[in-house]
Structures are given as C-alpha cells and as structure tokens.
Protein backbone atom coordinates (compact mmCIF):
# COMPACT_ATOMS: atom_id res chain seq x y z
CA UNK A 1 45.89 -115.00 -74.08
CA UNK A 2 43.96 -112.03 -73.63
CA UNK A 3 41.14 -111.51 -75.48
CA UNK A 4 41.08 -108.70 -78.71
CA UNK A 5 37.96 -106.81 -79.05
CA UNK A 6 35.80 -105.61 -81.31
CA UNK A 7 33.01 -103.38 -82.21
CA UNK A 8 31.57 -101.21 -84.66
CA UNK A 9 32.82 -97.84 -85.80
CA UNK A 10 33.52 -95.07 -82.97
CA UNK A 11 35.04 -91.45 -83.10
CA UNK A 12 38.40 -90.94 -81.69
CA UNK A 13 40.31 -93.80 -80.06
CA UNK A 14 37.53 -97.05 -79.36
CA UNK A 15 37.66 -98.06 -76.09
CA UNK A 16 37.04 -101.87 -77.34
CA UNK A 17 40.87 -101.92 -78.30
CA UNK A 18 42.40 -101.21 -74.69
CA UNK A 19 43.08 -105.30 -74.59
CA UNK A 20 45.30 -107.09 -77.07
CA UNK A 21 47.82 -109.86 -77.72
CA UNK A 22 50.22 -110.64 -75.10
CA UNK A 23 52.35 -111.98 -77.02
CA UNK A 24 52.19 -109.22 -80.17
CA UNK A 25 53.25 -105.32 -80.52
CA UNK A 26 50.20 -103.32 -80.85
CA UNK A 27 50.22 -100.22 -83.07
CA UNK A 28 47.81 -97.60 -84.55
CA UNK A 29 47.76 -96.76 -88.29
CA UNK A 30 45.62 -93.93 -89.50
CA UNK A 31 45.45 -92.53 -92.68
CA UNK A 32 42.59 -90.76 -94.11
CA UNK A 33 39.17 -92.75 -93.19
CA UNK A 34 41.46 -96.00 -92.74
CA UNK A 35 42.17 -96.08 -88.82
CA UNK A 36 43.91 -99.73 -88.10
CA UNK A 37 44.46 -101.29 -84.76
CA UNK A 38 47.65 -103.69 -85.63
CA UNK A 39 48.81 -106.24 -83.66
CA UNK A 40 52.23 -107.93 -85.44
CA UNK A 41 55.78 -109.60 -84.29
CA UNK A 42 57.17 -106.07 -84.04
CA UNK A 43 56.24 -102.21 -84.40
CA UNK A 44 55.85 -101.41 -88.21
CA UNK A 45 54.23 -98.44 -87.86
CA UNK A 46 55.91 -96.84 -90.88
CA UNK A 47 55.90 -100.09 -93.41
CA UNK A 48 51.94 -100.39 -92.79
CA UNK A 49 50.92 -96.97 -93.49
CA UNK A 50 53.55 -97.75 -96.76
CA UNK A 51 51.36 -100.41 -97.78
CA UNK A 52 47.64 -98.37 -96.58
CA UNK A 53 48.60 -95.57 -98.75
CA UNK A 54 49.63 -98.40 -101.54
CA UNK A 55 46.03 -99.70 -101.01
CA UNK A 56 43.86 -96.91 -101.12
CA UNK A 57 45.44 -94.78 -104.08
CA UNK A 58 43.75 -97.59 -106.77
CA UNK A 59 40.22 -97.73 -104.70
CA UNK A 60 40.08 -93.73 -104.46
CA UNK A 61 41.13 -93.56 -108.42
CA UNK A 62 38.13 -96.15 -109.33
CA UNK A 63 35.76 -94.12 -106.81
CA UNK A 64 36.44 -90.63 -108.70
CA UNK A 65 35.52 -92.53 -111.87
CA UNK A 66 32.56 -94.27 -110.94
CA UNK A 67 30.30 -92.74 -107.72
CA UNK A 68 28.04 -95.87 -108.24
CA UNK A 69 30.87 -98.12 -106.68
CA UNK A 70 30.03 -95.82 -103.60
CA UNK A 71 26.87 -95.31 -103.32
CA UNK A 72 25.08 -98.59 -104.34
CA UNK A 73 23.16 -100.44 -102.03
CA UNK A 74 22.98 -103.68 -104.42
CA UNK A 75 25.39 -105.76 -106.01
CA UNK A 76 27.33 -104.34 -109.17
CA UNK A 77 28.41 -106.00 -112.04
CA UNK A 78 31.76 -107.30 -112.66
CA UNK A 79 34.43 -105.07 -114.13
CA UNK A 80 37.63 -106.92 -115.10
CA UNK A 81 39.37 -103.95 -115.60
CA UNK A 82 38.61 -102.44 -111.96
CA UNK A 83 41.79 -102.71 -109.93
CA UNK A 84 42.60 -106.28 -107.89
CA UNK A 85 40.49 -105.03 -104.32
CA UNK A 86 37.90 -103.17 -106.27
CA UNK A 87 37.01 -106.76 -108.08
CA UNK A 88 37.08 -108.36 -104.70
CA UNK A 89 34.68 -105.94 -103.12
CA UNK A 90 32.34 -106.28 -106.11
CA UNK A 91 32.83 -110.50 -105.84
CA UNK A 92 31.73 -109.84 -102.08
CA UNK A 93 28.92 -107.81 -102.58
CA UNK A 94 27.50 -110.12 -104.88
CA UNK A 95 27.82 -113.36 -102.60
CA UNK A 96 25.85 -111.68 -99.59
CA UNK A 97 23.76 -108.99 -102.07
CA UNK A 98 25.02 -105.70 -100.84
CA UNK A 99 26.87 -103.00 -102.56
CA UNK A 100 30.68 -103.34 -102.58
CA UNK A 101 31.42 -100.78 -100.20
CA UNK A 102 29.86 -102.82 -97.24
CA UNK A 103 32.87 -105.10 -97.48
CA UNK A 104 35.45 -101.88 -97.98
CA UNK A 105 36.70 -102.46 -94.08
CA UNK A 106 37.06 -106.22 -94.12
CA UNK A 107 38.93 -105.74 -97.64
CA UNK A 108 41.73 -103.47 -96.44
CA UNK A 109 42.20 -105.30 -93.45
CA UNK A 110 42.53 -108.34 -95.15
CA UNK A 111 44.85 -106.79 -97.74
CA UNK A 112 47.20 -104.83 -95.25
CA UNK A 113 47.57 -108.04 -93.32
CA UNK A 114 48.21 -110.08 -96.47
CA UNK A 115 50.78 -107.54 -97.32
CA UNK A 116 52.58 -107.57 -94.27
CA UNK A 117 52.56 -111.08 -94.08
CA UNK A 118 54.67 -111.83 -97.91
CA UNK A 119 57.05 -109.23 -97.27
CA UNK A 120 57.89 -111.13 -94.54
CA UNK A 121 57.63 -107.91 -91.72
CA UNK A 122 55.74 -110.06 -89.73
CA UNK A 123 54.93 -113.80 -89.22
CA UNK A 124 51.61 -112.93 -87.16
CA UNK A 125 49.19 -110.73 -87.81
CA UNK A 126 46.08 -108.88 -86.93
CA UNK A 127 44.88 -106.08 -88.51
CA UNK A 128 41.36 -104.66 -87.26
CA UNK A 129 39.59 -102.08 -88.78
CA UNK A 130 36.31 -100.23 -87.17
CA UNK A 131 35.14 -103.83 -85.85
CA UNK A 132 36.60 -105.75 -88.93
CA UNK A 133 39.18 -108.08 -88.42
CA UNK A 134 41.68 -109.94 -90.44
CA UNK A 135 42.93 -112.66 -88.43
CA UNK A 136 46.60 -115.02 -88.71
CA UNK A 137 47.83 -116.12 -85.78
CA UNK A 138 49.66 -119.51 -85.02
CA UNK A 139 47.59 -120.85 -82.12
CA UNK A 140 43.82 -120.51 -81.46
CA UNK A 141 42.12 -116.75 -81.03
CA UNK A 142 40.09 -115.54 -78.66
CA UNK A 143 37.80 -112.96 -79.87
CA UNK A 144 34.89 -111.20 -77.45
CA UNK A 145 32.15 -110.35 -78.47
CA UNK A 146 31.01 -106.10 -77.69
CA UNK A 147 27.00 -105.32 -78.55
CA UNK A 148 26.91 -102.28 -76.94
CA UNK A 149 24.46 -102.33 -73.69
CA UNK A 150 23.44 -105.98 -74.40
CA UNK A 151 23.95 -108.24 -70.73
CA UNK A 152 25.66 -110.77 -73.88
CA UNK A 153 28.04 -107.60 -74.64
CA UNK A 154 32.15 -108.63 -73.35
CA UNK A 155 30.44 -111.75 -71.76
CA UNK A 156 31.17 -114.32 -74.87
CA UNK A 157 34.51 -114.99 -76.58
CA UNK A 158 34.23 -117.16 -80.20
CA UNK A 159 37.25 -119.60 -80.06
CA UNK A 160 39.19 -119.73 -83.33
CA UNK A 161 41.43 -122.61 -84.07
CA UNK A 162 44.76 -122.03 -85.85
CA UNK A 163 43.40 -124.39 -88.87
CA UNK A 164 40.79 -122.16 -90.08
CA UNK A 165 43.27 -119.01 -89.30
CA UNK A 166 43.96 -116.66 -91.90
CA UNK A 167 39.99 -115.51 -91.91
CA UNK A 168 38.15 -112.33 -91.41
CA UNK A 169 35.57 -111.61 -88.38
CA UNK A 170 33.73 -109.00 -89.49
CA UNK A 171 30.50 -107.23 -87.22
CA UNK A 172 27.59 -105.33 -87.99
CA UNK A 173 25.26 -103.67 -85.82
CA UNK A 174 21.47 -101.93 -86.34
CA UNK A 175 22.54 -100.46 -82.83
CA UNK A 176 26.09 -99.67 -82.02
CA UNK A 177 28.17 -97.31 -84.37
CA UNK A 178 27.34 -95.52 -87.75
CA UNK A 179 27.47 -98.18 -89.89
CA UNK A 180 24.29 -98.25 -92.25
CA UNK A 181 22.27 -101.22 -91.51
CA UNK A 182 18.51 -101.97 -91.51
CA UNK A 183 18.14 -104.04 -89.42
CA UNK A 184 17.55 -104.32 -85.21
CA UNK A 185 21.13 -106.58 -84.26
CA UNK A 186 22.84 -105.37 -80.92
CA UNK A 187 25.70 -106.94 -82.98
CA UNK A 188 26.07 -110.00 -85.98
CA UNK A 189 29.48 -111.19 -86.56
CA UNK A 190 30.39 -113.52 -89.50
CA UNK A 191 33.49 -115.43 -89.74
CA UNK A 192 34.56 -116.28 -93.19
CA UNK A 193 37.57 -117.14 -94.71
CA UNK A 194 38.03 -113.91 -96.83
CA UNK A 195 37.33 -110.53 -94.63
CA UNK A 196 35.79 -109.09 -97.97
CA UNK A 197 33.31 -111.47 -97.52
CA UNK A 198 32.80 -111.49 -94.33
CA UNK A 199 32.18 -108.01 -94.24
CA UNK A 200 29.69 -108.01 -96.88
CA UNK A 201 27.96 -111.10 -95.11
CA UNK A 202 27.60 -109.29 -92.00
CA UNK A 203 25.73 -106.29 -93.59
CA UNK A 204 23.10 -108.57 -95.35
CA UNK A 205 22.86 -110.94 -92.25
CA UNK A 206 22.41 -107.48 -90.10
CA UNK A 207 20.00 -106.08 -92.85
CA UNK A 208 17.62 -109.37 -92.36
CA UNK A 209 17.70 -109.42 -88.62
CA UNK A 210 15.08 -107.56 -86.79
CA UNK A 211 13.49 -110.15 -84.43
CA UNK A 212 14.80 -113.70 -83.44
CA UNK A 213 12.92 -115.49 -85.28
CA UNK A 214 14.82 -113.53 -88.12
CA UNK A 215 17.81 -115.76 -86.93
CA UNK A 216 16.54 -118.59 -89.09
CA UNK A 217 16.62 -117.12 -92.13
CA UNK A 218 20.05 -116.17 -91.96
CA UNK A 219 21.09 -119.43 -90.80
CA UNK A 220 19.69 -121.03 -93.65
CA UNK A 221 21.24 -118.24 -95.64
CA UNK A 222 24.66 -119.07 -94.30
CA UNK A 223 24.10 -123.08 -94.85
CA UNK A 224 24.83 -122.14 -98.63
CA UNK A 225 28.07 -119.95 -99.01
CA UNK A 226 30.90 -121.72 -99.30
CA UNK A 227 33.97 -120.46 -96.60
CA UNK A 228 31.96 -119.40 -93.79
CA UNK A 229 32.82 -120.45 -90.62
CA UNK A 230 30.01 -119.24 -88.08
CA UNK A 231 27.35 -116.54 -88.10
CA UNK A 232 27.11 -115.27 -84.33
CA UNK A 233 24.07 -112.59 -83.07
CA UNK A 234 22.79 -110.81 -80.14
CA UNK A 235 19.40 -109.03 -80.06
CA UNK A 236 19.00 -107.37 -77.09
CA UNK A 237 18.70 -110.61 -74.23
CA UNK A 238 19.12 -113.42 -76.65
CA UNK A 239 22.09 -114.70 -78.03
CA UNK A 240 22.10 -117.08 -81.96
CA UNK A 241 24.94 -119.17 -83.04
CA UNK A 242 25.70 -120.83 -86.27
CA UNK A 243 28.39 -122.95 -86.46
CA UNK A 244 30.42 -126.11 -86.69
CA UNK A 245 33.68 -125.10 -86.61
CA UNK A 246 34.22 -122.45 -83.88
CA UNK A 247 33.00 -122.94 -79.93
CA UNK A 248 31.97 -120.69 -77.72
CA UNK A 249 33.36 -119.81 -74.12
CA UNK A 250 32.24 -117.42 -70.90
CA UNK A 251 33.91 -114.28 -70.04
CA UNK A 252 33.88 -112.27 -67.18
C-alpha cells in the first residue's frame, strides 16, 4: 500500500497528495474554501461536491448570523438550535479549548466521508482536507508523516489498524502552512475517533508545544479525553509519540 500524505494548508495543488491508494480512485473536489483530496471505490466527483455544497449551505447560514462562531479563539457555548455540524464543532472546541472553527476541516471531512459512505457510493473512503483526514478503510493505513524541512519530515508512517478505522488524523503546525497556531511544532498530529475532534485537539496540542519538554504536558493532556488514539510531534530534530494503539514504522 502506498502511503497517503499529509500536511498543512498550501496554495494551489499540495504536492503532499502526489501518492495515494493503490487500490482506490483518487479525485479532487473544490468548492469555495473546501478543497478535498478523495480517495473512494470509484470516481464521484459530481455526488461529493452534491453533498459539500449540502454541507456548507447550514455552516455559512449560522456564520452570517453569528461572526463569534468565526472568530473566537475559546470555546463557545452550546446552542441546540445551531445546525447538526455547527453543534459538533462547538462539542470539539470545548473538549480541546479552542474555538469551533479550529475543528471546521476535520468536521467536513468527516461529514463528506460519512455521507458518502450511507448512501452507499462508496464502501471505502478517505476524504482529506488541507492536512485533515477522515479515514475508513478495510485493512490497516499507512499514513506519513510531512513537517516541512524537519530530517523526521516523509521519514515516519503511523500504522492504523482497521479496528480503530473510521477516525480522523488531523495536523497542526506552528511552522508549515497558514494555519493559526501559537505554538513552535514542525507538525502535531492527533488521531481521534471523530475528525472534529481531532482537529480541535491538534490546535490546542500545537498551541502548548513550543519546546520538548512541552511534550509532557500534552501527553498528560491526552491521557484524559476519551477516543483518542495517539498524539504524534516533531520539533525540529526530535520526534514525541503518544500512544497505545497505533505503531510506528521507517520510510524512505
């Protein structure tokens, strides 16, 4: 299998998604901000910009109503009347303690892939979106690892059993990209059973890590949310791994 890649956001066409599934059709989806990299049984170019456009109209409505959903920085309070991925962003903001919109890319990519997957286009799926992935295949996943000009950077690959597949891996990076982040990560990846999450996770984990000692306070972090399957960072020559679940293997 070869390996999919993944990075932070880049203009244009990222160079990190030249390598796919053998096995899977690979596809590009754009539409607005949303810019997918799909990999599914078949083409369905057309039914997954059906279902992006179906995604985004709710989000956009709730944004034009209340700029605080895009803006904040902290967590929000519930609103049970916000649509279905609107609540989920705010739920995942307030497990890591970010503002919803740090989780917006795992969320779509979660909820494209979710869609494709019960209207039955598709019996695989991944759906990756500026670094964030949603994840379902039927045998173990190879994912590398990119941190820019790190000597770690397309030289690891996290191993991800079918068991703990459907899951998001989600990066941030202080380095790579324009993704806000405060903190000093060549790249932090979280793996977490909801993309949301993971999303939102990576941020915060990001935000905290400036120096490798900064490692342990994100591992301890992670030891207490429930669904998260491995916290993974590079800063600069070292390389941090928290996990149980998913091992680790050489590239190149």
């Amino acid at each position: 299998m070869k390996e999919i890649l993944f990075s932070s956001k880049y203009a244009g066409i990222p160079f990190y998604r030249t390598k796919s599934h053998p096995h899977l059709c690979s596809f590009r989806v754009v539409y607005k901000q949303t810019d997918l990299l799909v990999l599914a049984d078949k083409d369905l170019t057309k039914e997954t910009l059906q279902i992006v456009r179906e995604i985004r109209k709710p989000l956009e409505a709730y944004v034009l109503k209340n700029p605080l959903f895009l803006k904040s920085l902290i967590p929000l309070p519930e609103d049970p009347l916000a649509p279905p991925l609107v609540r989920k962003m705010i739920r995942a903001g307030a497990i890591a303690g970010v503002g919803p919109m740090a989780s917006v890319a795992g969320a779509i990519a979660e909820e494209v892939g979710r869609a494709l997957l019960e209207r039955s286009f598709t019996n695989e799926v991944v759906i990756e979106n500026g670094g964030d992935i949603f994840l379902f295949l039927k045998r173990e996943a190879r994912v590398s690892l990119f941190a820019g000009d790190s000597p770690f950077s397309g030289k690891i690959a996290l191993i991800i059993p079918s068991e703990l597949q459907p899951c998001g891996v989600c990066t941030s990076s202080g380095k790579v990209g324009h993704s806000l982040s405060f903190g000093k990560a060549d790249a932090i990846t979280v793996v977490h059973r909801e993309a949301a999450i993971a999303d939102a996770l990576a941020t915060a984990f990001g935000n905290l890590l400036k120096e490798g000692k900064d490692f342990k306070k994100v591992s301890a972090k992670a030891q207490n949310i429930e669904g998260i399957y491995g916290v993974f960072a590079i800063l600069k020559d070292k390389f941090f791994a928290f996990s149980q679940k998913i091992r680790l293997e050489p590239l190149g």
